[in-house]
N, C-alpha and C. Protein backbone atom coordinates (compact mmCIF):
# COMPACT_ATOMS: atom_id res chain seq x y z
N UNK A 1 -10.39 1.55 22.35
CA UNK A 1 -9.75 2.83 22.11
C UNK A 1 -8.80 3.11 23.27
N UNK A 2 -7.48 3.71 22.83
CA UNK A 2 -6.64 3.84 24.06
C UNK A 2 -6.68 5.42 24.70
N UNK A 3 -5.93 5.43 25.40
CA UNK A 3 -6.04 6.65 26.39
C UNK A 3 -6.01 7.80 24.91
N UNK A 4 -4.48 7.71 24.42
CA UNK A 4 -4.04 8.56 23.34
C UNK A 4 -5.06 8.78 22.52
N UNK A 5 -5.86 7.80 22.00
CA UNK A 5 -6.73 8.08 20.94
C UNK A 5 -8.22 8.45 21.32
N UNK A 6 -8.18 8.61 22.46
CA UNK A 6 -9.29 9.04 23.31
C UNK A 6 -9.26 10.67 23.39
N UNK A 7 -7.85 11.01 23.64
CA UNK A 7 -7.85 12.89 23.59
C UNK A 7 -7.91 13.52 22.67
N UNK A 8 -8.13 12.79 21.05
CA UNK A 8 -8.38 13.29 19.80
C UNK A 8 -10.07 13.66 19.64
N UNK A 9 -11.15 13.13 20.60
CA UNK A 9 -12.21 13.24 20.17
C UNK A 9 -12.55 14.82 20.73
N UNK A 10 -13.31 15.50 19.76
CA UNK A 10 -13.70 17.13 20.01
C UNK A 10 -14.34 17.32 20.89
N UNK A 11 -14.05 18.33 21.86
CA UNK A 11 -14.77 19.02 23.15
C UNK A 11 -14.99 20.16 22.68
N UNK A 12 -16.48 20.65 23.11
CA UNK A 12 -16.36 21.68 23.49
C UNK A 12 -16.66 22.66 24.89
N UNK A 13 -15.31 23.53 24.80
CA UNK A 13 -14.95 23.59 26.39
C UNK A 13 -16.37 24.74 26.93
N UNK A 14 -16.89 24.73 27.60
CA UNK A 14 -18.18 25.71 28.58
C UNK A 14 -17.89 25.48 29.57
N UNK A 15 -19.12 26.24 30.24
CA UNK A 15 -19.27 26.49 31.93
C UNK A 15 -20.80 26.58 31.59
N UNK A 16 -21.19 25.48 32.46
CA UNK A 16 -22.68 24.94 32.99
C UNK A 16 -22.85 24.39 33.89
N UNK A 17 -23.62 24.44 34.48
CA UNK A 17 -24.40 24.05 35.82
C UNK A 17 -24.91 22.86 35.11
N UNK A 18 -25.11 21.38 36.38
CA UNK A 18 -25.91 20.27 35.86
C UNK A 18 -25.47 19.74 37.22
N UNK A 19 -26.90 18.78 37.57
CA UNK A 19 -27.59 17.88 38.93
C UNK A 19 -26.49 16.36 38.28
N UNK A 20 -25.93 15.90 39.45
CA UNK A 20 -25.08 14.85 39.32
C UNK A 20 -25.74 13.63 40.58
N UNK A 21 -26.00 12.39 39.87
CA UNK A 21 -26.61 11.37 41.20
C UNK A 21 -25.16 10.69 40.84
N UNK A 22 -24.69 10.15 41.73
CA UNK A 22 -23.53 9.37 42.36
C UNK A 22 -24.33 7.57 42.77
N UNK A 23 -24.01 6.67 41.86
CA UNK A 23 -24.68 4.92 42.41
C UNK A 23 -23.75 5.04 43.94
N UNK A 24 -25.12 4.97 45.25
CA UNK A 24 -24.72 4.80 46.35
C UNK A 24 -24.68 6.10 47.20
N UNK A 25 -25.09 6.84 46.21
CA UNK A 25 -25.28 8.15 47.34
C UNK A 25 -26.40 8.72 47.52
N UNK A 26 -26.88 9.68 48.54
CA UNK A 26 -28.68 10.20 48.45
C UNK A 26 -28.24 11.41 47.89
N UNK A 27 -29.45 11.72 47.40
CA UNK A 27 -29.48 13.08 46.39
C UNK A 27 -28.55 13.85 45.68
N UNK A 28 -28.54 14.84 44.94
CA UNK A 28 -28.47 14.88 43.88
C UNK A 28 -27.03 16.12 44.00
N UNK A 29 -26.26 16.37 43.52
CA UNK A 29 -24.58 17.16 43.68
C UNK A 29 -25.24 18.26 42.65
N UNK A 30 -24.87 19.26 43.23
CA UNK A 30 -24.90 20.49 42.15
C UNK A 30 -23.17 20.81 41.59
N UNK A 31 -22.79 20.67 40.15
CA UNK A 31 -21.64 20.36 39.50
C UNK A 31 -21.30 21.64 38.33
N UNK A 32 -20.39 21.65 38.10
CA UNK A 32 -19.88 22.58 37.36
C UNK A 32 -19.22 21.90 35.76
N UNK A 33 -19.95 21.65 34.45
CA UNK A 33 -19.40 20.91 33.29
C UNK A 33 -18.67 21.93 32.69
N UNK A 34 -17.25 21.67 32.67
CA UNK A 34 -15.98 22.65 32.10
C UNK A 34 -16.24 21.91 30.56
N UNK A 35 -16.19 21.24 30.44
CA UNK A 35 -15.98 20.52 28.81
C UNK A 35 -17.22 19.37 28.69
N UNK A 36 -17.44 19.09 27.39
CA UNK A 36 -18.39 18.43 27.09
C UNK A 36 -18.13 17.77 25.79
N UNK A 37 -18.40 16.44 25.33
CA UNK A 37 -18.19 15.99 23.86
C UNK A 37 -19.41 15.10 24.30
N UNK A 38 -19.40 14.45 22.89
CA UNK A 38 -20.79 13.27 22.41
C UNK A 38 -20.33 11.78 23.41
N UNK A 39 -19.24 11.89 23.80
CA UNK A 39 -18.59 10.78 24.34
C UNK A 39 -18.91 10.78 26.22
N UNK A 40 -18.49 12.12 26.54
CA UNK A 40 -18.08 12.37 27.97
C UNK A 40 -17.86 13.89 28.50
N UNK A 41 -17.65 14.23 29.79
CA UNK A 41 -17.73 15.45 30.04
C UNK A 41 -16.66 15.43 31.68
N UNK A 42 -15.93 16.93 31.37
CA UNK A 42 -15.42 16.91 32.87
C UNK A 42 -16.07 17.54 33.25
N UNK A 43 -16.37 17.46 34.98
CA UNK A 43 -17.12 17.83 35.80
C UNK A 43 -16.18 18.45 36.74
N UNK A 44 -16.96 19.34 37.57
CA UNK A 44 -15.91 20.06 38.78
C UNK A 44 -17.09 20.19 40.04
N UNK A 45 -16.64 19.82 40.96
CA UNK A 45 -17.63 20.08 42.61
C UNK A 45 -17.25 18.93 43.55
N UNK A 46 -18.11 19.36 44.69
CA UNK A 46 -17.74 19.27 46.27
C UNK A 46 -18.29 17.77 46.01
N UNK A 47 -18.13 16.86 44.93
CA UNK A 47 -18.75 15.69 45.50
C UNK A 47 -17.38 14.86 45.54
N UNK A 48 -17.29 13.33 46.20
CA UNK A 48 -16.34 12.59 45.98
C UNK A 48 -16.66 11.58 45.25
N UNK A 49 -16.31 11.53 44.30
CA UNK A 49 -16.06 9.93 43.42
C UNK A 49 -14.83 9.15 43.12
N UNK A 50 -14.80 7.98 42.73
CA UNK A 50 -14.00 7.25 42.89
C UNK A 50 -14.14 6.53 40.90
N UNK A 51 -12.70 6.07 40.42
CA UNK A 51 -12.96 5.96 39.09
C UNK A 51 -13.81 4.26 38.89
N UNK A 52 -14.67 4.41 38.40
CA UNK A 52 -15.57 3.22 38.08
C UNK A 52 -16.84 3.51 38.67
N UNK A 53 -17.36 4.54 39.71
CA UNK A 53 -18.76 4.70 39.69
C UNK A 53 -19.35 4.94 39.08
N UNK A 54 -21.18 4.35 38.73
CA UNK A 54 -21.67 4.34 37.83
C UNK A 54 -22.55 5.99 38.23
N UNK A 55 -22.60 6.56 37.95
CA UNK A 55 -23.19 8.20 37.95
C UNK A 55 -24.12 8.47 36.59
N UNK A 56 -24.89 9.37 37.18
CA UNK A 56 -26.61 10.10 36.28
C UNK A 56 -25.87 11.72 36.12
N UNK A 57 -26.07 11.83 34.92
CA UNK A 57 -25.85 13.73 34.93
C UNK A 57 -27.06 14.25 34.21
N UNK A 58 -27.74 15.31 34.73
CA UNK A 58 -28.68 16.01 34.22
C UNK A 58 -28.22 17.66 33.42
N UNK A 59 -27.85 17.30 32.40
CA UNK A 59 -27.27 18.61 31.76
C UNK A 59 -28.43 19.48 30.67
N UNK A 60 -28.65 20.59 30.74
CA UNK A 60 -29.89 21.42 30.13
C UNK A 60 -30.18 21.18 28.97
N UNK A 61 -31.28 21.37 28.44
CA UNK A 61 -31.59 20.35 26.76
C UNK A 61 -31.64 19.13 26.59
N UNK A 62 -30.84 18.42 27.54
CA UNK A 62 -30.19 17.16 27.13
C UNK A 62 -31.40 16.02 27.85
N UNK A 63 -31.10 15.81 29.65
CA UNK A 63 -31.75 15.44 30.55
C UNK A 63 -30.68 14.61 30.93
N UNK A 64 -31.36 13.81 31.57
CA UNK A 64 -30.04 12.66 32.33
C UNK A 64 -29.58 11.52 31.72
N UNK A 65 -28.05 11.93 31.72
CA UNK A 65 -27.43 10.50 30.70
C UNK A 65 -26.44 9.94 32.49
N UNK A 66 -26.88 8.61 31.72
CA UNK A 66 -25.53 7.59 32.49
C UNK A 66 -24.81 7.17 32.35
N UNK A 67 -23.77 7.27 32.90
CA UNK A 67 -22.42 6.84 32.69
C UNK A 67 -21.37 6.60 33.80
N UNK A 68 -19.97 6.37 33.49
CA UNK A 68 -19.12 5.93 34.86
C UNK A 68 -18.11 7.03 34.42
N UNK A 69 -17.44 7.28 36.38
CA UNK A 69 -16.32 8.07 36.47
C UNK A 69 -14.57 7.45 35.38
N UNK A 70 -14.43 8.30 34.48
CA UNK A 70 -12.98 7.63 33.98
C UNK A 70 -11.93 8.14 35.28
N UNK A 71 -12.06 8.93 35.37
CA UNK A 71 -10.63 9.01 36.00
C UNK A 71 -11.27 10.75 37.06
N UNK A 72 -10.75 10.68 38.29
CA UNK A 72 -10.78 11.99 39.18
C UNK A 72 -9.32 12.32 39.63
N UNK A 73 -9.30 13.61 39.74
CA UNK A 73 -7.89 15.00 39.83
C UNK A 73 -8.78 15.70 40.95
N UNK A 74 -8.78 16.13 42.02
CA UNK A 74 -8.72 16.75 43.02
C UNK A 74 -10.37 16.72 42.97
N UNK A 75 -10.79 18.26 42.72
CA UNK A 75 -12.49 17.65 42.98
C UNK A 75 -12.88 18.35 41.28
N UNK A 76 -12.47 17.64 40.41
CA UNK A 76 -12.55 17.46 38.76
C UNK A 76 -12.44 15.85 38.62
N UNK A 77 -13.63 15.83 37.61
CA UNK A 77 -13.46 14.41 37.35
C UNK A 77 -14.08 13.57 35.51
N UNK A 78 -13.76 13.15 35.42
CA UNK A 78 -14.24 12.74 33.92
C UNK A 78 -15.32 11.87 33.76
N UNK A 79 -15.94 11.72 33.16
CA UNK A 79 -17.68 11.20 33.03
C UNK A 79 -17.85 10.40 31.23
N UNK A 80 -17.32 9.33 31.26
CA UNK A 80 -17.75 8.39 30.21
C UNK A 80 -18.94 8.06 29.61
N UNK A 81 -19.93 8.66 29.17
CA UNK A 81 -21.08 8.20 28.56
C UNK A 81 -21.64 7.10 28.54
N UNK A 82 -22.39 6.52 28.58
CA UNK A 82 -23.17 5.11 28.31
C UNK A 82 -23.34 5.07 27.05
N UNK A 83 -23.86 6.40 26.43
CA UNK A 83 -24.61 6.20 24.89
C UNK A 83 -24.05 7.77 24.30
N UNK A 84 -23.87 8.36 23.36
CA UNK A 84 -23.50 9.29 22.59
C UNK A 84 -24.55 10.45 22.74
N UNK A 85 -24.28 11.23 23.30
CA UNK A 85 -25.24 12.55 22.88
C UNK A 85 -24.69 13.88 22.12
N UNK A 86 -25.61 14.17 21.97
CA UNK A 86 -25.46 15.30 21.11
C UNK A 86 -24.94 17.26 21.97
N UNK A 87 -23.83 17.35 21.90
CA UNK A 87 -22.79 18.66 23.23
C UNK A 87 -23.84 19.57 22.36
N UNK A 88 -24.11 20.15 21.09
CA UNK A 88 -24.30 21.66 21.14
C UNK A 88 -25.90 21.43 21.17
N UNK A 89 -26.72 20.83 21.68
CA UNK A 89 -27.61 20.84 22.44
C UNK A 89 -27.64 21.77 23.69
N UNK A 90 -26.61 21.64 24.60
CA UNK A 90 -26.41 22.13 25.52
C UNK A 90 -26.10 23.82 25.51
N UNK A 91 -25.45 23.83 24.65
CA UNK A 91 -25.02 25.51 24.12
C UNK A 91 -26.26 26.30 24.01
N UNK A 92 -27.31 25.04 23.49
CA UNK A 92 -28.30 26.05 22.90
C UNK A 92 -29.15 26.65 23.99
N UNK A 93 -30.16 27.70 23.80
CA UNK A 93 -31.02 28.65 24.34
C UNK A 93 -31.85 27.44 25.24
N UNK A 94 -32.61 27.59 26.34
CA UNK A 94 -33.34 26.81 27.21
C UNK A 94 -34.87 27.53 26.32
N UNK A 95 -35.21 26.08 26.14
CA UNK A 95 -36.50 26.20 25.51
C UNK A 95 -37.87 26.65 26.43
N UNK A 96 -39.20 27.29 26.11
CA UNK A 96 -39.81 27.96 27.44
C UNK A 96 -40.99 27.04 26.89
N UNK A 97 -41.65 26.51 27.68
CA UNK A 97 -42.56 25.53 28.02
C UNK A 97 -43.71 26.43 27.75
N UNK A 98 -45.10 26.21 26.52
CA UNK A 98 -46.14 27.06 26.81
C UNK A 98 -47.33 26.83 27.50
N UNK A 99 -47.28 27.91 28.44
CA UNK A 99 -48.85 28.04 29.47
C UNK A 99 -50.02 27.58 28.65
N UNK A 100 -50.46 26.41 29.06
CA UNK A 100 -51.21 25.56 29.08
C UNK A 100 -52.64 26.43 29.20
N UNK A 101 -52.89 27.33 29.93
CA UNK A 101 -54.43 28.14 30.82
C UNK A 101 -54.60 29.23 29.56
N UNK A 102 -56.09 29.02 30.00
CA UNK A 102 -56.32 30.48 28.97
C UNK A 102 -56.29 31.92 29.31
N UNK A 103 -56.13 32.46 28.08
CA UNK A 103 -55.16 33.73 28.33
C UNK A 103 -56.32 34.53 29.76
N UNK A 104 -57.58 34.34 29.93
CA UNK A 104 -57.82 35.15 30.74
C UNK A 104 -57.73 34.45 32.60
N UNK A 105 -57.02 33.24 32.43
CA UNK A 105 -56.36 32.97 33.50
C UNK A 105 -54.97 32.74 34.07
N UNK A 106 -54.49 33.64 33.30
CA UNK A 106 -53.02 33.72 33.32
C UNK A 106 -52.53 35.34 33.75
N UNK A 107 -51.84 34.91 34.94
CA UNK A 107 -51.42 36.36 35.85
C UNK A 107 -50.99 37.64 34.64
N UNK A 108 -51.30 38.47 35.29
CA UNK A 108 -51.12 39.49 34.31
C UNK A 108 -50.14 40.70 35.40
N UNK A 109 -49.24 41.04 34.37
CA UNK A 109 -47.47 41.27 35.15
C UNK A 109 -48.27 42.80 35.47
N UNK A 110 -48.77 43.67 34.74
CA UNK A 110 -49.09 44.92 34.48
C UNK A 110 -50.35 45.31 35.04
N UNK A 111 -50.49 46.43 35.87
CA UNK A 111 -51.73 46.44 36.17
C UNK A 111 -52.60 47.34 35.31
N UNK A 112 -54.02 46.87 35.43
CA UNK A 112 -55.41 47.30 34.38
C UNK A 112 -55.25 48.76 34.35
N UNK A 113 -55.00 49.73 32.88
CA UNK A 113 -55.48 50.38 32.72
C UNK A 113 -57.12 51.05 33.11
N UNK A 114 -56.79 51.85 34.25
CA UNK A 114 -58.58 51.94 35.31
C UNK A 114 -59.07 53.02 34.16
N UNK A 115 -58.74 53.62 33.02
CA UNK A 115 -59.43 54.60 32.41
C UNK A 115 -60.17 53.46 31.25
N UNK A 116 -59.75 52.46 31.40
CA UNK A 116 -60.63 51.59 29.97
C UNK A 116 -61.74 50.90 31.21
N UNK A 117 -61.46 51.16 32.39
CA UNK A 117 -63.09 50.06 33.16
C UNK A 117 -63.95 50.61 33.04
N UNK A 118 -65.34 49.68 32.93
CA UNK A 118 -66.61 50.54 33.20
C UNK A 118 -67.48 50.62 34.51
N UNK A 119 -67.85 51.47 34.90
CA UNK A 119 -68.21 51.86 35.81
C UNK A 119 -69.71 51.30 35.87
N UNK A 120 -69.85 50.88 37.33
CA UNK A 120 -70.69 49.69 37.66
C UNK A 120 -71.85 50.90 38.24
């Protein structure tokens, strides 16, 4: 596929937060994803890459896909997929994990109504 027929595939453009590993660097870049498709995603932040590093992105819903830098513009850069995922994953609501403990060991936000205790 050439460059040209590469800017026909659909983005959709957001603003999200997602953990970026860089092959060759320690820990993990906190990044800014302006656009996103099933293919690739631009990224924006304080990290430096160079075009052909192989890079991990951890984007919400999704988890970490790998892929290499296509091409970097100042500190924006483009992110080629390894494998196809699915963008309005990401749009969607963050799913809430359920508390595992039973309900009478699970913090309670509100404090005890003292007119329902009984008196010892």
């Amino acid at each position: 596929m050439n460059e040209g027929e590469n800017r026909q595939i659909a983005r959709d453009s957001l603003f999200l937060m997602a953990d970026l590993r860089v092959d060759g660097l320690d820990g993990d870049f906190r990044i800014k994803v302006r656009n996103l498709s099933a293919g690739g995603m631009m990224g924006e932040g304080n990290v430096r890459v160079v075009r052909g590093t192989v890079v991990q992105v951890n984007i919400r819903n999704i988890g970490w896909i790998e892929g290499s830098v296509a091409w970097v513009q100042d500190n924006r850069f483009g992110v080629a997929f390894r494998e196809d995922i699915d963008p309005r994953l990401a749009r969607a609501p963050v799913t809430r994990v359920e508390d595992p403990a039973p309900d009478y060991m699970r913090y309670q936000s509100r404090p005890a109504d003292t007119a329902l205790l009984r008196k010892i």
